[in-house]
Structures are given as structure tokens and as C-alpha cells.
PDB file of N, CA and C in Angstrom:
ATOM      1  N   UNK A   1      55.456 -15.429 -22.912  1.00  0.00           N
ATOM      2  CA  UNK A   1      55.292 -14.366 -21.940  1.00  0.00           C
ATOM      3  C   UNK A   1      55.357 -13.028 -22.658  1.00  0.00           C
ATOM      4  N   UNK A   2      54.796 -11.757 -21.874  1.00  0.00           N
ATOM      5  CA  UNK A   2      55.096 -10.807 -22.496  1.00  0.00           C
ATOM      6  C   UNK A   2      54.902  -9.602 -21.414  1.00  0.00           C
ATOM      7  N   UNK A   3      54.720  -8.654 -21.961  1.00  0.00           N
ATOM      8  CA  UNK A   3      55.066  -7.183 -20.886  1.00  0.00           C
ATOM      9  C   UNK A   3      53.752  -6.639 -20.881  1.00  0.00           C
ATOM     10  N   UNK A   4      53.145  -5.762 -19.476  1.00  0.00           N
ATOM     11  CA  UNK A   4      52.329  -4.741 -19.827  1.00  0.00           C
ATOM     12  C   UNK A   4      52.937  -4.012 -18.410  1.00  0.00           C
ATOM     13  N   UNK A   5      52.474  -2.449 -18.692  1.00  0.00           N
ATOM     14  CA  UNK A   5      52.400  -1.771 -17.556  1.00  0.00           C
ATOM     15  C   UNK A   5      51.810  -2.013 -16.027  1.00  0.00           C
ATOM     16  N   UNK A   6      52.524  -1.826 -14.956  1.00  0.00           N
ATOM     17  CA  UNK A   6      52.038  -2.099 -14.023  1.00  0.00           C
ATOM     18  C   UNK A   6      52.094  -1.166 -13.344  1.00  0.00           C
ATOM     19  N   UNK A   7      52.208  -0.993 -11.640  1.00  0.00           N
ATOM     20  CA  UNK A   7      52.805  -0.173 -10.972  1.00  0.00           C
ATOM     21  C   UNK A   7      53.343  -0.727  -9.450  1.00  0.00           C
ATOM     22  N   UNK A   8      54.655  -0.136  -9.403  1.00  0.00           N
ATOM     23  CA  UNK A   8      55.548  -0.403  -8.022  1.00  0.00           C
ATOM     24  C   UNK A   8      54.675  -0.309  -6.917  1.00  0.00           C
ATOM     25  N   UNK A   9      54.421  -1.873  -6.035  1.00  0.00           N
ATOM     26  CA  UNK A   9      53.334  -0.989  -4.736  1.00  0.00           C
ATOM     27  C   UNK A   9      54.633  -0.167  -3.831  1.00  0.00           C
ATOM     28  N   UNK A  10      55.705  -0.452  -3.636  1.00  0.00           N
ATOM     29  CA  UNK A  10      56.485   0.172  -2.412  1.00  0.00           C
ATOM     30  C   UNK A  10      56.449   1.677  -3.472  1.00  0.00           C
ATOM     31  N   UNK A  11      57.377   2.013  -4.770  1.00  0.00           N
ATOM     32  CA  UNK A  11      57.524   3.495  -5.127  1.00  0.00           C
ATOM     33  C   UNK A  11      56.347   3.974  -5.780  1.00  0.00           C
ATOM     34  N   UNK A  12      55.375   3.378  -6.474  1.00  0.00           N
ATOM     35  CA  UNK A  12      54.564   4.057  -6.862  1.00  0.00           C
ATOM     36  C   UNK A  12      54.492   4.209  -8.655  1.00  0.00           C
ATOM     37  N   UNK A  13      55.522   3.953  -8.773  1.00  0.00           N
ATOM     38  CA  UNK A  13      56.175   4.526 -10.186  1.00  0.00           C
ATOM     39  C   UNK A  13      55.332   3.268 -11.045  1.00  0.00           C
ATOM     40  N   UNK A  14      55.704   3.745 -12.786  1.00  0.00           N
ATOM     41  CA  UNK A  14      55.038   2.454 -13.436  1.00  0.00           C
ATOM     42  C   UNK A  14      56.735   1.371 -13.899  1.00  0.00           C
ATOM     43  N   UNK A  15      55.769   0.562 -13.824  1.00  0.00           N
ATOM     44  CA  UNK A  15      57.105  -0.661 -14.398  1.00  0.00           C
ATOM     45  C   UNK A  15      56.379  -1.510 -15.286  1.00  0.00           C
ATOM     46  N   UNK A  16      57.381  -2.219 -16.140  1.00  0.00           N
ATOM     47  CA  UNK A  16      56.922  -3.244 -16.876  1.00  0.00           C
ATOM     48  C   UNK A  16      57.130  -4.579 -16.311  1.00  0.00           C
ATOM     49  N   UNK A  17      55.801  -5.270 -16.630  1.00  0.00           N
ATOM     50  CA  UNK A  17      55.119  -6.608 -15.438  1.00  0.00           C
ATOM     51  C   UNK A  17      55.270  -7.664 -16.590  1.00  0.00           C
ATOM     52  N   UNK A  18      56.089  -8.437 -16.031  1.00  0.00           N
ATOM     53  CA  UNK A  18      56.253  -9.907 -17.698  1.00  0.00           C
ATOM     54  C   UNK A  18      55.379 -11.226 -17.039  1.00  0.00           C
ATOM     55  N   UNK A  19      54.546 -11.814 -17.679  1.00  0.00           N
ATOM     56  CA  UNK A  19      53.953 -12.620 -17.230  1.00  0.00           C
ATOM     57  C   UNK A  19      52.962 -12.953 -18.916  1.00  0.00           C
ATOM     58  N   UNK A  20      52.271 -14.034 -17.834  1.00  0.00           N
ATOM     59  CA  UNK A  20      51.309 -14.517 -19.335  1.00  0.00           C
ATOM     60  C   UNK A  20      50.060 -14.011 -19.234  1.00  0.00           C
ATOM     61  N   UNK A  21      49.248 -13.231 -20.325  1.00  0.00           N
ATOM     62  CA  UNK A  21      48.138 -12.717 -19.731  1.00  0.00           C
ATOM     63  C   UNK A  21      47.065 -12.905 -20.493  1.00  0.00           C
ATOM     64  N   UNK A  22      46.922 -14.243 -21.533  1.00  0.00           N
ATOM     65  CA  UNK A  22      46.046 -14.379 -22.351  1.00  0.00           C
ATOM     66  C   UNK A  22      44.890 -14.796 -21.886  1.00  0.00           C
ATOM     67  N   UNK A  23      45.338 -15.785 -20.608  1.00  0.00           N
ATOM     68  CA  UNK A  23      43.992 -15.674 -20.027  1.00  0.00           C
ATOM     69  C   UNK A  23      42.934 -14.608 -19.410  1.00  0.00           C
ATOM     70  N   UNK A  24      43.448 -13.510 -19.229  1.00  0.00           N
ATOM     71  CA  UNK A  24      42.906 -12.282 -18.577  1.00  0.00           C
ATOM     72  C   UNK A  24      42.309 -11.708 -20.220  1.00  0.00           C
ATOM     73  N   UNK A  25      42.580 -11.617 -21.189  1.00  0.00           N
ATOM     74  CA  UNK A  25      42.395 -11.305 -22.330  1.00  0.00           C
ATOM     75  C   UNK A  25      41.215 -11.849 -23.350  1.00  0.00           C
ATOM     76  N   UNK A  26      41.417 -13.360 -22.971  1.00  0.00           N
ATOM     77  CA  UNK A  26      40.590 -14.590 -23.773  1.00  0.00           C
ATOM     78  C   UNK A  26      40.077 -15.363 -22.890  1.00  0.00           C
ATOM     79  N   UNK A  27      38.831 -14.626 -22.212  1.00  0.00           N
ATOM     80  CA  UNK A  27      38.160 -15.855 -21.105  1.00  0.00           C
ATOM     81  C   UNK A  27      38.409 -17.397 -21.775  1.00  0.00           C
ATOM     82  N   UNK A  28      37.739 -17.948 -20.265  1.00  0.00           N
ATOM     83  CA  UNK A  28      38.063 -19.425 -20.576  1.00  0.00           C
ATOM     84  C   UNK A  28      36.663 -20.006 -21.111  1.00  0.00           C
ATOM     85  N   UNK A  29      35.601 -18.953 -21.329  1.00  0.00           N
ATOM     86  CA  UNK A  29      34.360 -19.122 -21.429  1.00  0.00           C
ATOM     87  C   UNK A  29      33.978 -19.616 -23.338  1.00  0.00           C
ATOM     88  N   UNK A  30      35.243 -18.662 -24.145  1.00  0.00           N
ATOM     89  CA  UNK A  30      35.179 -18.268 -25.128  1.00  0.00           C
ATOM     90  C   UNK A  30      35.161 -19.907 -25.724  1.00  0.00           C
ATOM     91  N   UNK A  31      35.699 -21.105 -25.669  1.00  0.00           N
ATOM     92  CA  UNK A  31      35.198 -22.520 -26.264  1.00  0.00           C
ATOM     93  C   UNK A  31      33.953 -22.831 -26.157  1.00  0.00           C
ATOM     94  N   UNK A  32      33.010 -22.407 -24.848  1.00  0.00           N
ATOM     95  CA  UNK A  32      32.126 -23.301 -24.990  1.00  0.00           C
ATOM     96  C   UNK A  32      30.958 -22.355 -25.251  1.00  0.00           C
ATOM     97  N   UNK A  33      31.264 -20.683 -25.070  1.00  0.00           N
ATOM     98  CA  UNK A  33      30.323 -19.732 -24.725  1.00  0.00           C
ATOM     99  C   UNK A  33      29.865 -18.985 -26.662  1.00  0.00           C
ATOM    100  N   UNK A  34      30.337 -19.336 -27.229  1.00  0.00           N
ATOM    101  CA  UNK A  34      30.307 -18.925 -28.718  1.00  0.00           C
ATOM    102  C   UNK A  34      29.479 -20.167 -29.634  1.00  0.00           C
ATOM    103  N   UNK A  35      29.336 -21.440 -29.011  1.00  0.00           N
ATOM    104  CA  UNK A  35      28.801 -22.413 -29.723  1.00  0.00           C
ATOM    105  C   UNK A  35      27.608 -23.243 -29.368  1.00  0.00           C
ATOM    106  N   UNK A  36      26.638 -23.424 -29.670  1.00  0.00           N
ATOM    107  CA  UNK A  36      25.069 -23.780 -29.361  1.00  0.00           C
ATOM    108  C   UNK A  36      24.654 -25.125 -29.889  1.00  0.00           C
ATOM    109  N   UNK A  37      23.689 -25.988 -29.769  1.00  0.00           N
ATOM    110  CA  UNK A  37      23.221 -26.522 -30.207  1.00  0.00           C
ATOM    111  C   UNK A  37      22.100 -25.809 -30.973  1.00  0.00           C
ATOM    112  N   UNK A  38      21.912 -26.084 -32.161  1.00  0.00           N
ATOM    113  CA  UNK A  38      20.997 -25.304 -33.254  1.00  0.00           C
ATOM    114  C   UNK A  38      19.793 -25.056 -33.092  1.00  0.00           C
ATOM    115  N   UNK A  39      18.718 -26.274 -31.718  1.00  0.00           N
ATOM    116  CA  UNK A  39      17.483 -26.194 -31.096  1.00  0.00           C
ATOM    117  C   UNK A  39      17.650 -24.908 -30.501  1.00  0.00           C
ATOM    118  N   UNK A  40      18.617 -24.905 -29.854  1.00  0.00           N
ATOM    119  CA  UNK A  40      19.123 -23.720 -28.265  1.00  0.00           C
ATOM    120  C   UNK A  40      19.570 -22.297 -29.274  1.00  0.00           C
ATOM    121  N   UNK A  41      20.014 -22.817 -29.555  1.00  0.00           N
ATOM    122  CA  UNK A  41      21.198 -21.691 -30.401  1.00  0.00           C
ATOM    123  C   UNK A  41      20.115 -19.992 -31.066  1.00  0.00           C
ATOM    124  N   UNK A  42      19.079 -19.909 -31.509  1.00  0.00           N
ATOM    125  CA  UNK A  42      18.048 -18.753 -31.794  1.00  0.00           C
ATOM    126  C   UNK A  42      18.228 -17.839 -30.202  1.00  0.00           C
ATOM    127  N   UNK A  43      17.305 -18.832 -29.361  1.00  0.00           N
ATOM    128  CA  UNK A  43      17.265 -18.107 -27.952  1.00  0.00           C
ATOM    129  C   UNK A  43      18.333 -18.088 -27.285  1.00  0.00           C
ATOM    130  N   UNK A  44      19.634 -18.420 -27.466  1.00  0.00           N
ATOM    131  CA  UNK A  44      20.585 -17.941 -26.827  1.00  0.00           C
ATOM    132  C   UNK A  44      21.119 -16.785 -27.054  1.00  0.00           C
ATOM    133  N   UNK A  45      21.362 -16.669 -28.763  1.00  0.00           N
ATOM    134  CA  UNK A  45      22.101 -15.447 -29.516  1.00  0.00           C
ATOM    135  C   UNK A  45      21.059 -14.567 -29.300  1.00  0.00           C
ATOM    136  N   UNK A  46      19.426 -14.685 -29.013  1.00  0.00           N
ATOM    137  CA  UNK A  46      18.423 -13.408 -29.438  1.00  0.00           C
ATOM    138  C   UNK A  46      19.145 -12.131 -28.929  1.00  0.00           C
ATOM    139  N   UNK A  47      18.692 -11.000 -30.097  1.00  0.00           N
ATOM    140  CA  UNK A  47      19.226  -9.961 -29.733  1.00  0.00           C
ATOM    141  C   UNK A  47      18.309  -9.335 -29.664  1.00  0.00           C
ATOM    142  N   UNK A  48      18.207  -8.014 -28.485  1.00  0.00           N
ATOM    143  CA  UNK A  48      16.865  -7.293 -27.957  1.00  0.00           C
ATOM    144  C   UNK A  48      17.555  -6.115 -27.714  1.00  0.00           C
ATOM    145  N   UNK A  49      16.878  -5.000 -28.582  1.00  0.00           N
ATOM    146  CA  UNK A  49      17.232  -3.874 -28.323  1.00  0.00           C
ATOM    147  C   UNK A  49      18.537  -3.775 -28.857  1.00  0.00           C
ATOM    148  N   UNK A  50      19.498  -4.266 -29.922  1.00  0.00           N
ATOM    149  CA  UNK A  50      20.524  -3.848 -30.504  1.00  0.00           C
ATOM    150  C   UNK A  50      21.522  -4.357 -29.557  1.00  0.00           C
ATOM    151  N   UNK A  51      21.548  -5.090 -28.703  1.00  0.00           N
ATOM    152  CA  UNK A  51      22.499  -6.285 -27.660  1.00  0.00           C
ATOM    153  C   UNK A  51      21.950  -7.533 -27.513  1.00  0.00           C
ATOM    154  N   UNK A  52      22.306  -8.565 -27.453  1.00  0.00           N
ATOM    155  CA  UNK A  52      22.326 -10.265 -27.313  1.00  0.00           C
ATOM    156  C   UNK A  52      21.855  -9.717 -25.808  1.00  0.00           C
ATOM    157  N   UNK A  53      20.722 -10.586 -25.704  1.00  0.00           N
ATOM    158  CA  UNK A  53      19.980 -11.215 -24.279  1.00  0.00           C
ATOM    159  C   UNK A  53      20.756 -11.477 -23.373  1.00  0.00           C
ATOM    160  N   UNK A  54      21.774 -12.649 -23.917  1.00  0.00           N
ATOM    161  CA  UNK A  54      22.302 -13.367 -22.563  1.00  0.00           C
ATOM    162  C   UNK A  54      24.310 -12.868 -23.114  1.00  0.00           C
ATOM    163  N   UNK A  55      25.233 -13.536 -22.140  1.00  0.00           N
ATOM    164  CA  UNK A  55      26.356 -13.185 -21.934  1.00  0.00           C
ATOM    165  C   UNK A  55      27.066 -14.178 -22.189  1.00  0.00           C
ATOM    166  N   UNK A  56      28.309 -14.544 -23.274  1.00  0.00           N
ATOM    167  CA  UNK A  56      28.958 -15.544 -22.895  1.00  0.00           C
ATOM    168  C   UNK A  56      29.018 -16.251 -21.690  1.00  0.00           C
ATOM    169  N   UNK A  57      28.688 -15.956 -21.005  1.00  0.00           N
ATOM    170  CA  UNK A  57      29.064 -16.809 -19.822  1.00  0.00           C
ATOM    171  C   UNK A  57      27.706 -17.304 -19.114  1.00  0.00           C
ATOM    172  N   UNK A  58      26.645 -16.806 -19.929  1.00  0.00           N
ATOM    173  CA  UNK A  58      25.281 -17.504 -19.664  1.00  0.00           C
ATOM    174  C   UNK A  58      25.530 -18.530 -20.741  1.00  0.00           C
ATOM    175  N   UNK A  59      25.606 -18.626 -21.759  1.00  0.00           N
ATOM    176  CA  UNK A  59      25.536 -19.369 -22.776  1.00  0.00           C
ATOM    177  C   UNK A  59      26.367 -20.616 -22.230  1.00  0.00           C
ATOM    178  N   UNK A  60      28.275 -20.283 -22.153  1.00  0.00           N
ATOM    179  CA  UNK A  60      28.605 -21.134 -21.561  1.00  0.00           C
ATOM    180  C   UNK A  60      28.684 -21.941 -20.297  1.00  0.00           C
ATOM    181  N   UNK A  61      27.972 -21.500 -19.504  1.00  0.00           N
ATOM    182  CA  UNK A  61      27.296 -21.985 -18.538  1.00  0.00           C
ATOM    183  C   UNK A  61      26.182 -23.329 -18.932  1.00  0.00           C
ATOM    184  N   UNK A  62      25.295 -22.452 -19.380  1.00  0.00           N
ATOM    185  CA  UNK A  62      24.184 -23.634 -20.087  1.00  0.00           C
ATOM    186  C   UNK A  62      24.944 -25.003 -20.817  1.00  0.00           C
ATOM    187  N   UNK A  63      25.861 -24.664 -21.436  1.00  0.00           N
ATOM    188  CA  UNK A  63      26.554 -25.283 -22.522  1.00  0.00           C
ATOM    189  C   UNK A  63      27.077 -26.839 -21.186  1.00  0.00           C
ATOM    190  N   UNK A  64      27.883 -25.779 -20.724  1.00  0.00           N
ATOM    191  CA  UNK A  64      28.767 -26.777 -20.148  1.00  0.00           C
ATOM    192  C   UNK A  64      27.682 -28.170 -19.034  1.00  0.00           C
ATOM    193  N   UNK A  65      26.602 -27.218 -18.775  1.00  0.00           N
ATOM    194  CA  UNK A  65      25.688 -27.984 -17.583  1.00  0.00           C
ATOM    195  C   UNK A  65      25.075 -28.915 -18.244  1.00  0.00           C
ATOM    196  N   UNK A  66      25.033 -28.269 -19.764  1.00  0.00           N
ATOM    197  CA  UNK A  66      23.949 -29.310 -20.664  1.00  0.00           C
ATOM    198  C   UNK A  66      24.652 -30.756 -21.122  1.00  0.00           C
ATOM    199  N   UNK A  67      26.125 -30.294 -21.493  1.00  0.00           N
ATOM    200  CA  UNK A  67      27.151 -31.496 -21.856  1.00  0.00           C
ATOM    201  C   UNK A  67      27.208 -32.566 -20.698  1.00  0.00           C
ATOM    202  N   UNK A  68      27.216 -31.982 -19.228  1.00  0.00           N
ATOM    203  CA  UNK A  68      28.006 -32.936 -17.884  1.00  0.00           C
ATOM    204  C   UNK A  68      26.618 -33.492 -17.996  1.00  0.00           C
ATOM    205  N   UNK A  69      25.302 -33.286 -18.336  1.00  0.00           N
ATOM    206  CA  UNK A  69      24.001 -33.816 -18.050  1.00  0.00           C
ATOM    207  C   UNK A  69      24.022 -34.564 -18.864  1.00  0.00           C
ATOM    208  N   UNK A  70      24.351 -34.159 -20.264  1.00  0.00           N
ATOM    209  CA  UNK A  70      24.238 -35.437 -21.285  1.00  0.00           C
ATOM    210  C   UNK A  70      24.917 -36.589 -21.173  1.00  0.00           C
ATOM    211  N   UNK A  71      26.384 -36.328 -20.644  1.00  0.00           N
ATOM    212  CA  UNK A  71      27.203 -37.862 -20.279  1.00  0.00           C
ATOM    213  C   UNK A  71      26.828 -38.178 -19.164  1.00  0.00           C
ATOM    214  N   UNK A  72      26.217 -37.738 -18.071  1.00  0.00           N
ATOM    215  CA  UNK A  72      25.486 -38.825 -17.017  1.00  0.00           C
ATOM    216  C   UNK A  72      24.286 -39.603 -17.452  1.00  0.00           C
ATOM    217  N   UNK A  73      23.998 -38.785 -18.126  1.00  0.00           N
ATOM    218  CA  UNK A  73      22.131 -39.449 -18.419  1.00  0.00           C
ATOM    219  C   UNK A  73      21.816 -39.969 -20.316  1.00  0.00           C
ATOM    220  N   UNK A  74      22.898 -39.537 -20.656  1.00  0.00           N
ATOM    221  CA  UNK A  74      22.569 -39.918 -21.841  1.00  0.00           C
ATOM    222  C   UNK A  74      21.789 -39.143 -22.904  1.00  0.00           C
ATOM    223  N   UNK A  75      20.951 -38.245 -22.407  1.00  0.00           N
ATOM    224  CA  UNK A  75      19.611 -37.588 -23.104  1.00  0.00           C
ATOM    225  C   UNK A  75      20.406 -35.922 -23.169  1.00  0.00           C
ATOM    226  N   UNK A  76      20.025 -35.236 -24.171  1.00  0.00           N
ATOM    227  CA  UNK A  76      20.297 -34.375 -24.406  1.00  0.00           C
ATOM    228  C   UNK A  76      19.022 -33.142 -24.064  1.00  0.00           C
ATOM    229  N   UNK A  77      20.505 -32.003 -23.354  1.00  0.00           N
ATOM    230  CA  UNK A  77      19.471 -30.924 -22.738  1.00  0.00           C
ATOM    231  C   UNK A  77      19.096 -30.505 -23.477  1.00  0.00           C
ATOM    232  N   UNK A  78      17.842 -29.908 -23.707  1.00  0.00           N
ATOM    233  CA  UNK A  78      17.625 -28.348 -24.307  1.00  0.00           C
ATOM    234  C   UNK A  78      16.805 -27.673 -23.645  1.00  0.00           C
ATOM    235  N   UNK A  79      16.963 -26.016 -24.041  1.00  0.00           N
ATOM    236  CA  UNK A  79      16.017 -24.675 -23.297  1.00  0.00           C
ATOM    237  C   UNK A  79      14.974 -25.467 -23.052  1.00  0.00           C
ATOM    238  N   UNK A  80      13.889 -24.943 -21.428  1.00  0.00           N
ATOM    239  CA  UNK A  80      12.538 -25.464 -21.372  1.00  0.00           C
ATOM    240  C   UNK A  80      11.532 -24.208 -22.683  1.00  0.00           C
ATOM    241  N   UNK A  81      10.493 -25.246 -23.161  1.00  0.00           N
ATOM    242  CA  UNK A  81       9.807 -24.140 -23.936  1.00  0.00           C
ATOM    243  C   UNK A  81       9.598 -22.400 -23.569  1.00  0.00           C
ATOM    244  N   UNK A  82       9.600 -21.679 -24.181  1.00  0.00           N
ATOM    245  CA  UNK A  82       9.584 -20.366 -23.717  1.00  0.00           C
ATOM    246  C   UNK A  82       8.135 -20.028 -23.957  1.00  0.00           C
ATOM    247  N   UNK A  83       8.093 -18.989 -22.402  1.00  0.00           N
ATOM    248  CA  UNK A  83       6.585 -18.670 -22.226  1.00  0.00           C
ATOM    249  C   UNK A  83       5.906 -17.079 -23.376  1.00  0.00           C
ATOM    250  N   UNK A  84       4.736 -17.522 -23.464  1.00  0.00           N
ATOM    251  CA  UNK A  84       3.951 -16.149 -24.360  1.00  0.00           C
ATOM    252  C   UNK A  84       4.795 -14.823 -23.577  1.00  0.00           C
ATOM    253  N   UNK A  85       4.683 -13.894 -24.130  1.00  0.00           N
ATOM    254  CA  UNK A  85       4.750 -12.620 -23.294  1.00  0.00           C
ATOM    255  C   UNK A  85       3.250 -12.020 -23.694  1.00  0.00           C
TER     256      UNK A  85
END
């Protein structure tokens, strides 16, 4: 556990709030949202304009939908081909 600033709702004043707050700190996204399969993995990280395309939490999203698909079905997801621009 540890401390951060909070504030009193009845006085108003600040106090120190002890609790655990790593999750507020270290999404829960950060295991699955940082790691790709190497097919997927180019168009996930692409960066456009000096920022990454998509958001941890697109990535781990995909990630996680692609894994629960692979242990039902056996076959492994990947991105559908990407269109010309």
C-alpha cells in the first residue's frame, strides 16, 4: 500500500489516501497490449504522423480476441489484408 493526496469530501481540505494504486498507474492492458504476433505486429505498432495508429488497448483488445479465438477453433487470427489507399 501506499499514500497519495486526496481531498476531505465533508472539510474540503487535502489528506493523505493509503490504498493500492498500481492498478490506476499500470493498466491491465499493459501484458497483452505491448506484444504482437510478428504477421500483426508492423500494422499494429505503424506509426503515422510521429504517433502509433492504434492504442494499447486496441492492440490488446485484438490480442486478447485473437487468443480466446485461437483456443476455441484452433486456427490462428491474424489482421484481414489491408486495403490500397
Amino acid at each position: 500500500a501506499s499514500y497519495t493526496e486526496g481531498v476531505d469530501r465533508n472539510k474540503g481540505t487535502t489528506v493523505q489516501v493509503r490504498g493500492f494504486w498500481g492498478d490506476i498507474i499500470n493498466s491491465p492492458y499493459h501484458a497483452f497490449g505491448t506484444t504482437a504476433d510478428p504477421e500483426d505486429r508492423p500494422r499494429l505498432f505503424k506509426i503515422s504522423g510521429s504517433m502509433y495508429r492504434h492504442h494499447e488497448t486496441d492492440v490488446a483488445e485484438f490480442g486478447l480476441s485473437a487468443l480466446i479465438s485461437e483456443m476455441e477453433t484452433g486456427d490462428r487470427v491474424h489482421l484481414p489484408p489491408e486495403k490500397p489507399e
